[in-house]
Every structure is written in C-alpha cells, then in structure tokens.
PDB file of N, CA and C in Angstrom:
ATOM      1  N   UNK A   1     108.922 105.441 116.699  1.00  0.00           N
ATOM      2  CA  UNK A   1     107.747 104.669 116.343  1.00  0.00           C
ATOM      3  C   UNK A   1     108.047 103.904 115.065  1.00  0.00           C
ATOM      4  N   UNK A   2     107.696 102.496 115.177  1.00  0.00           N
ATOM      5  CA  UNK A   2     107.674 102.150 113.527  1.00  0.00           C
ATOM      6  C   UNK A   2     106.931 101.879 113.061  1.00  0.00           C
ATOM      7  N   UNK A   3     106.730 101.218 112.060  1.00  0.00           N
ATOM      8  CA  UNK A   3     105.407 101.559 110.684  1.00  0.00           C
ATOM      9  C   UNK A   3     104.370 100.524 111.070  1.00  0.00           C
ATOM     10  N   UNK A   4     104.547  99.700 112.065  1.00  0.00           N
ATOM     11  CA  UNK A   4     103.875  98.556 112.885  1.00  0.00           C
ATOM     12  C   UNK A   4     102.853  99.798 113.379  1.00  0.00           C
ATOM     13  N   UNK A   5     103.477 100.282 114.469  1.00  0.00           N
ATOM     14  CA  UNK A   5     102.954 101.158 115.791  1.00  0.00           C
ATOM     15  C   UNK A   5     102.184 102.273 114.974  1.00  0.00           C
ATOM     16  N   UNK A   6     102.642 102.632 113.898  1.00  0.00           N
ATOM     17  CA  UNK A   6     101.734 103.992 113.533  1.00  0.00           C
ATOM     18  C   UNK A   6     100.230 103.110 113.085  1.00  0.00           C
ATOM     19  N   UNK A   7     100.594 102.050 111.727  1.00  0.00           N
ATOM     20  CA  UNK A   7      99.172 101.738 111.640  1.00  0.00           C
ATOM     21  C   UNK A   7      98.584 101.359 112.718  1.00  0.00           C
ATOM     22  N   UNK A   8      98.739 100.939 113.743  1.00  0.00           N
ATOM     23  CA  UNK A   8      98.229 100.354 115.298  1.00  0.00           C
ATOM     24  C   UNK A   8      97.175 101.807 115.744  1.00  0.00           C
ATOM     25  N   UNK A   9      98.299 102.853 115.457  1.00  0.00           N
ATOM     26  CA  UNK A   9      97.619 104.058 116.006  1.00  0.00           C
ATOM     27  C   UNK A   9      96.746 104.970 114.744  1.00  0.00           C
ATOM     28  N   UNK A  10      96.380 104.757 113.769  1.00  0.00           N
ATOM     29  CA  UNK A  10      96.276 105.277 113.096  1.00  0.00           C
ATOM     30  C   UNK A  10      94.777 106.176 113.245  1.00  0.00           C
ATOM     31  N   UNK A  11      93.948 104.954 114.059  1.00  0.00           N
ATOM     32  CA  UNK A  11      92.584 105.093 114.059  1.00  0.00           C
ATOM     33  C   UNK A  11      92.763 106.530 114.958  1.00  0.00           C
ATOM     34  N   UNK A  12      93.621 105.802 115.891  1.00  0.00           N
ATOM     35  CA  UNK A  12      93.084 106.729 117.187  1.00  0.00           C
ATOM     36  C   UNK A  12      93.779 108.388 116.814  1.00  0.00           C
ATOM     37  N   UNK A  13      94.785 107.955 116.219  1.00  0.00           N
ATOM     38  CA  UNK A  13      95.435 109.802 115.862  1.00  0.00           C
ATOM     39  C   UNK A  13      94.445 110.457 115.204  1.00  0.00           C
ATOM     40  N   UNK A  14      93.328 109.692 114.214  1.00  0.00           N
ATOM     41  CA  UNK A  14      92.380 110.847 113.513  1.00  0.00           C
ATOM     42  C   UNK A  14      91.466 111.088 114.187  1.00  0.00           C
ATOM     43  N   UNK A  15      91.543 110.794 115.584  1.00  0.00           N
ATOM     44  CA  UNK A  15      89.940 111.475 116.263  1.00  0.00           C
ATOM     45  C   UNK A  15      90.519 111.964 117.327  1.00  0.00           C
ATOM     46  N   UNK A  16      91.972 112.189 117.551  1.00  0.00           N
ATOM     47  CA  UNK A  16      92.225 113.127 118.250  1.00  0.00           C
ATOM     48  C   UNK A  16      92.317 112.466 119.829  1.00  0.00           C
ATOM     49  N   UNK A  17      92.472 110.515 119.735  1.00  0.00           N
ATOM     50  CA  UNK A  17      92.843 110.454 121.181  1.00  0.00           C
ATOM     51  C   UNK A  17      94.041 109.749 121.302  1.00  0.00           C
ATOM     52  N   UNK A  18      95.178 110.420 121.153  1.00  0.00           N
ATOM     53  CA  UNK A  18      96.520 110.120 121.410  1.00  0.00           C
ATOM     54  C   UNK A  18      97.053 111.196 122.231  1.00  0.00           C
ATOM     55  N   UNK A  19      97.592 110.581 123.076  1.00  0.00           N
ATOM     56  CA  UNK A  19      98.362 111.309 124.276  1.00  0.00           C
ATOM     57  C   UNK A  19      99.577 112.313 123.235  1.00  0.00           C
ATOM     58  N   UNK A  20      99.738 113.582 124.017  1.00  0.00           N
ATOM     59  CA  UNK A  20     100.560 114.618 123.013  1.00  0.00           C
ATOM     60  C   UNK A  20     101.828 114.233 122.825  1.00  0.00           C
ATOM     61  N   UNK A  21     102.566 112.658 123.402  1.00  0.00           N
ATOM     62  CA  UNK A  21     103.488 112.065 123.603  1.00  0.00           C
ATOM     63  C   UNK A  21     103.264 111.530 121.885  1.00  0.00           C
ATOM     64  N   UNK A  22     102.256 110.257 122.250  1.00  0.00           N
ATOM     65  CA  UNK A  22     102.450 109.648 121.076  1.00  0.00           C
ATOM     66  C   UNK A  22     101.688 110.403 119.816  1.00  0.00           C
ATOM     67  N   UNK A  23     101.316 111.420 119.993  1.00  0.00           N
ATOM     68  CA  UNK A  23     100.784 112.306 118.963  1.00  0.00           C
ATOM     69  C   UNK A  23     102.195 113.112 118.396  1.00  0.00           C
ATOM     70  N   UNK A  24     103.114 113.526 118.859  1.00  0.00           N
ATOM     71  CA  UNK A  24     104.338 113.595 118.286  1.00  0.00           C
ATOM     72  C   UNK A  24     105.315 112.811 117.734  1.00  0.00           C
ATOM     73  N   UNK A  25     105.206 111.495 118.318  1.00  0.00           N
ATOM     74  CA  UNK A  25     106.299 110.528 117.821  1.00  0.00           C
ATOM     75  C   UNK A  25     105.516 109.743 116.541  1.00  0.00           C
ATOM     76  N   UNK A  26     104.045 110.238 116.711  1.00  0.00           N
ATOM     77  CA  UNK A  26     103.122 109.660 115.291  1.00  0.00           C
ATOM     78  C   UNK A  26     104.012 110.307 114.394  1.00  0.00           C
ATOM     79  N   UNK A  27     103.218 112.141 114.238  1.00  0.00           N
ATOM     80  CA  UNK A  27     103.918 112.868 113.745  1.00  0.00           C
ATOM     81  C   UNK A  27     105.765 113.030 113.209  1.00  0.00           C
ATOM     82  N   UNK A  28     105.837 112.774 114.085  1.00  0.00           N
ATOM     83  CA  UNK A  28     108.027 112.406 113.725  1.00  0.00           C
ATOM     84  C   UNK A  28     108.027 111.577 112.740  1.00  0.00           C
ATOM     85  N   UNK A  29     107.522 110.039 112.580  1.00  0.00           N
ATOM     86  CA  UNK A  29     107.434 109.165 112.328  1.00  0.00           C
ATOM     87  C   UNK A  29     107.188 109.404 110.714  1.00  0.00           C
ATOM     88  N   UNK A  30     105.782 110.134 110.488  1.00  0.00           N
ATOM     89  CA  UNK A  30     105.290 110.288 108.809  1.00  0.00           C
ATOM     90  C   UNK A  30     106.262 111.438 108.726  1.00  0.00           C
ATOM     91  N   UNK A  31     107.130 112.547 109.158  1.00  0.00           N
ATOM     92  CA  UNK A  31     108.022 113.231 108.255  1.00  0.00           C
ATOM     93  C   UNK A  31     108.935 112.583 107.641  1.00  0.00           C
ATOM     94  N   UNK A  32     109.332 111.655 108.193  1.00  0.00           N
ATOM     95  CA  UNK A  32     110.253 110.187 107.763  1.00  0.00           C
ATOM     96  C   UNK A  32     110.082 109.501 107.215  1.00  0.00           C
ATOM     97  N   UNK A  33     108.667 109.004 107.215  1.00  0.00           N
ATOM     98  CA  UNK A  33     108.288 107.863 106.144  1.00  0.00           C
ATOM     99  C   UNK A  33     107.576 108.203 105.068  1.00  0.00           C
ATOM    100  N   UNK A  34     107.943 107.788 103.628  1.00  0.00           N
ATOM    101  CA  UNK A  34     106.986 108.126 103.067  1.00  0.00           C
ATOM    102  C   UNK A  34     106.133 106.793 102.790  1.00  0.00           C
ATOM    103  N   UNK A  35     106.482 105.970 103.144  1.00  0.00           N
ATOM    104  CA  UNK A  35     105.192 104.850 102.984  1.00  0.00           C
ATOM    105  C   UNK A  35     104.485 105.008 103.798  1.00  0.00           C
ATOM    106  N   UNK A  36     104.500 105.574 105.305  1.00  0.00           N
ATOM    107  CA  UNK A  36     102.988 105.962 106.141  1.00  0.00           C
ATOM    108  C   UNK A  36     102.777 106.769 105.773  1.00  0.00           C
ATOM    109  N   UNK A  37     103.156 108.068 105.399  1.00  0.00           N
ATOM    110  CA  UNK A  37     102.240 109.150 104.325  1.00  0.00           C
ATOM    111  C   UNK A  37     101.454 108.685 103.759  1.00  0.00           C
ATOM    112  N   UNK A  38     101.773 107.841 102.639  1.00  0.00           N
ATOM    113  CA  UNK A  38     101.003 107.139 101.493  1.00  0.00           C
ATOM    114  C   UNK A  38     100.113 106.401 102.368  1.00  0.00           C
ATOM    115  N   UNK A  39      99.968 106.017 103.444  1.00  0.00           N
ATOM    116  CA  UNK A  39      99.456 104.616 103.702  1.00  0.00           C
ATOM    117  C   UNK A  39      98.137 105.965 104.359  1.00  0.00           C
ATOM    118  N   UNK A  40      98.720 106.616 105.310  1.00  0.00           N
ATOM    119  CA  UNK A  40      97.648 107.889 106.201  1.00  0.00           C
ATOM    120  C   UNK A  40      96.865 108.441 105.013  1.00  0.00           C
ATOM    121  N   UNK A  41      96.808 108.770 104.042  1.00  0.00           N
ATOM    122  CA  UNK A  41      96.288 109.286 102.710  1.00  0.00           C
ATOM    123  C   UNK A  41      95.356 108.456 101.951  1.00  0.00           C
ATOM    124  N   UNK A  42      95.985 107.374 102.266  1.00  0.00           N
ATOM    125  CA  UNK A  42      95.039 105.893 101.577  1.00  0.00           C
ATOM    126  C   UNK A  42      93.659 105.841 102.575  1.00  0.00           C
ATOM    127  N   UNK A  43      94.261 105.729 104.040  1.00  0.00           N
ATOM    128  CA  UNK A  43      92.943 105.359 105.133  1.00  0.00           C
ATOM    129  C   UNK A  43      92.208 106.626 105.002  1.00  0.00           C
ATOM    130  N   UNK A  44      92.815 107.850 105.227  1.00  0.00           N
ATOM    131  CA  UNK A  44      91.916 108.648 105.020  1.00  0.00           C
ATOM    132  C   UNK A  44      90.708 108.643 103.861  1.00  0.00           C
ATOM    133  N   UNK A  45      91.471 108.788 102.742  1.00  0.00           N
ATOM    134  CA  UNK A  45      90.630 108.628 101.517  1.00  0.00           C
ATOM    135  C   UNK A  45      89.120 107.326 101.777  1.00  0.00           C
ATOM    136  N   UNK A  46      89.661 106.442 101.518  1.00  0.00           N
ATOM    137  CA  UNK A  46      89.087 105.437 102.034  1.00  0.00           C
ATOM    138  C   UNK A  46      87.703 105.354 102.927  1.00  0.00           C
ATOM    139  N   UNK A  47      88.265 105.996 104.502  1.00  0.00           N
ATOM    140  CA  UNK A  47      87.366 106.387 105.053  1.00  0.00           C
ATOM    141  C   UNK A  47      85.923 107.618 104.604  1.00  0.00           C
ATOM    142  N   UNK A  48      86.549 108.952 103.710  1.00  0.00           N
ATOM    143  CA  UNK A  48      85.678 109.372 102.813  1.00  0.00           C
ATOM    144  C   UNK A  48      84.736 109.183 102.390  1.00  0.00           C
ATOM    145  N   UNK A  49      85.455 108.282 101.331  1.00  0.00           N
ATOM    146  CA  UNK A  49      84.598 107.383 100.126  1.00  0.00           C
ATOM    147  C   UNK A  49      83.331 106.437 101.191  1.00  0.00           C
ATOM    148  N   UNK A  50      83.866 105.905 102.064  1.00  0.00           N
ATOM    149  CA  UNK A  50      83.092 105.032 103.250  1.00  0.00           C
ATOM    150  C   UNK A  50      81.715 106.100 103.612  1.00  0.00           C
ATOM    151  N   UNK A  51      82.039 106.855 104.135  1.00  0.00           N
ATOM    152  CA  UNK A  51      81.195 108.145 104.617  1.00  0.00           C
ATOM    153  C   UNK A  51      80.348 108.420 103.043  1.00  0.00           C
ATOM    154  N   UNK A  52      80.790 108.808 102.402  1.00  0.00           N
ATOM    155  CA  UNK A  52      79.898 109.078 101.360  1.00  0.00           C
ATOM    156  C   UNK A  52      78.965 108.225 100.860  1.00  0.00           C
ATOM    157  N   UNK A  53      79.338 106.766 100.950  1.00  0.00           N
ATOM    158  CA  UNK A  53      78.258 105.549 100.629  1.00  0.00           C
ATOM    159  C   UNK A  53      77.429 104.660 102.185  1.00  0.00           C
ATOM    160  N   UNK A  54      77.481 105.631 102.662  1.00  0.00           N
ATOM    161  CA  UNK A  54      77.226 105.399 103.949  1.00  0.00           C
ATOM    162  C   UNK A  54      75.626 105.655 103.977  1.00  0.00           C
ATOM    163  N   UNK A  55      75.083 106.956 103.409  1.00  0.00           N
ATOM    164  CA  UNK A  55      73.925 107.243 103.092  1.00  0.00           C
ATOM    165  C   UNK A  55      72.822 106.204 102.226  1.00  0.00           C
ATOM    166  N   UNK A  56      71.867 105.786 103.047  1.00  0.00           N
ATOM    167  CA  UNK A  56      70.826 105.205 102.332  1.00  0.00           C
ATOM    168  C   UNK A  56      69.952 105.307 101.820  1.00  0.00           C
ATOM    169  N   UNK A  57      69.820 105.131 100.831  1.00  0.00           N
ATOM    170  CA  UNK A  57      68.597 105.579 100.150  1.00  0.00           C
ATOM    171  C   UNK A  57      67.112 105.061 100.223  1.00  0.00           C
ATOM    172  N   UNK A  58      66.282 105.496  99.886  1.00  0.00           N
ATOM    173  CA  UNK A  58      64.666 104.597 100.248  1.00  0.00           C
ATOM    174  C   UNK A  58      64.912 103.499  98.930  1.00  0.00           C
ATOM    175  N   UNK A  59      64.520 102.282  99.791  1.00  0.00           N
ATOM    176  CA  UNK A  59      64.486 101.673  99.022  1.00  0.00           C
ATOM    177  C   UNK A  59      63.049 101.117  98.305  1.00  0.00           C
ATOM    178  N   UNK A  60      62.885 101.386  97.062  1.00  0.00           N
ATOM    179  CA  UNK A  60      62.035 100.800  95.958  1.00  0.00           C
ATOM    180  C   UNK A  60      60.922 100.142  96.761  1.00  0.00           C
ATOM    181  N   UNK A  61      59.409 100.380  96.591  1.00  0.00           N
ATOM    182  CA  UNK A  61      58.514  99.387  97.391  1.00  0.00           C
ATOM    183  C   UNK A  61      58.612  97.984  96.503  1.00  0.00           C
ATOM    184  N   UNK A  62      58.562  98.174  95.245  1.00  0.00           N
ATOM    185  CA  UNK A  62      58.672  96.561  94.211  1.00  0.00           C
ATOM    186  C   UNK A  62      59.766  96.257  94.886  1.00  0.00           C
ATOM    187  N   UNK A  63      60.878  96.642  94.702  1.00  0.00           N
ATOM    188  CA  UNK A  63      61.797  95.712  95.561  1.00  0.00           C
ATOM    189  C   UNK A  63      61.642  94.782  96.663  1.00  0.00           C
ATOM    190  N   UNK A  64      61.406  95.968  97.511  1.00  0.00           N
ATOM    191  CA  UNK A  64      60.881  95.264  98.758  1.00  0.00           C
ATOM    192  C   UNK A  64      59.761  93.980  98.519  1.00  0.00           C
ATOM    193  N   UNK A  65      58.931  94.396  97.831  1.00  0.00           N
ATOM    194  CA  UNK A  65      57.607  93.305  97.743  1.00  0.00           C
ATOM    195  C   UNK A  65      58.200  92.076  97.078  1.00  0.00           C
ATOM    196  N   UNK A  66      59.467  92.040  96.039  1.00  0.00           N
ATOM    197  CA  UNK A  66      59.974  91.450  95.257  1.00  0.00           C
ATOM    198  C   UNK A  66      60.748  90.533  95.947  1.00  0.00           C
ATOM    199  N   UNK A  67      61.526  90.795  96.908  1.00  0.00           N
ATOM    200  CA  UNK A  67      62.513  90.162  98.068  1.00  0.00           C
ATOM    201  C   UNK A  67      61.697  89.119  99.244  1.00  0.00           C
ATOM    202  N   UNK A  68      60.135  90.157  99.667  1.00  0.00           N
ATOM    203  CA  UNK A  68      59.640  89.483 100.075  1.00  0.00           C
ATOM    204  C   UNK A  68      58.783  88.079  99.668  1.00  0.00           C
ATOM    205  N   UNK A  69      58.465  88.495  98.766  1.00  0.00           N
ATOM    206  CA  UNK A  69      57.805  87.161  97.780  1.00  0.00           C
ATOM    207  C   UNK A  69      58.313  85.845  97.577  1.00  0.00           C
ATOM    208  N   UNK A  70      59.945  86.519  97.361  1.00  0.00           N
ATOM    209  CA  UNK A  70      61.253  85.293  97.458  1.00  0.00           C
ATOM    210  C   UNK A  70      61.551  84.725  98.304  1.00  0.00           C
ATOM    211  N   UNK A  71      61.678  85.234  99.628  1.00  0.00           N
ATOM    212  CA  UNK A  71      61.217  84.782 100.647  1.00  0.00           C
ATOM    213  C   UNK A  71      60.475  83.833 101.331  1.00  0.00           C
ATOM    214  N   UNK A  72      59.007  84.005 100.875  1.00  0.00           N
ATOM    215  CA  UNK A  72      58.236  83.137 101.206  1.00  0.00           C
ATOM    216  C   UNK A  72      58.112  82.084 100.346  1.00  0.00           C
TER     217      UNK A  72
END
C-alpha cells in the first residue's frame, strides 16, 4: 500500500469497513511509515476535537432577536 492508498482508506479503516485484506496491508503499511502514523494521529485527533465542538449550545434569545432584527 502507499501513502496515496492509506489516506484514500483512512476513513473507512476507523469504522471498521475494510476487508481483512486491506485491513492488513493498511496495518503493514503504518509499521513502516512513520509519516502515516503521524498523519493517522493527526485525523484522529482532529476528528475528536470535531466531536467535541460538535455540541450545541442554546442559543441566547437577544441574540436570536438581535439577528432577527438585522434581518429585517
């Protein structure tokens, strides 16, 4: 696999739908590289941080009334 094909697959190796074929040659691939290490560590992280600001909060009624006003 090369460093093309892993990010290609990257999505799909973290949810677990890669055939046990290319789920090994993923695997082969990052014992070898350390720039897809770094790179699998980055998306992960990333994705995290994503998930954590993902949550919305109520937003402010002045706001709202404030946006709407601008609006019109």
């Amino acid at each position: 696999m090369t460093c093309r094909e892993l990010i290609d697959f990257i999505a799909d190796y973290l949810v677990g739908e890669l055939g046990e074929s290319e789920r090994s040659e993923f695997e082969r691939h990052l014992i070898l590289c350390p720039s897809c290490r770094a790179y699998l560590a980055s998306y992960r992280q990333t994705l995290e941080l994503l998930a954590d600001d993902a949550v919305i909060e109520d937003v402010p009624e002045e706001l709202v009334q404030a946006i709407l006003k601008v609006r019109r």
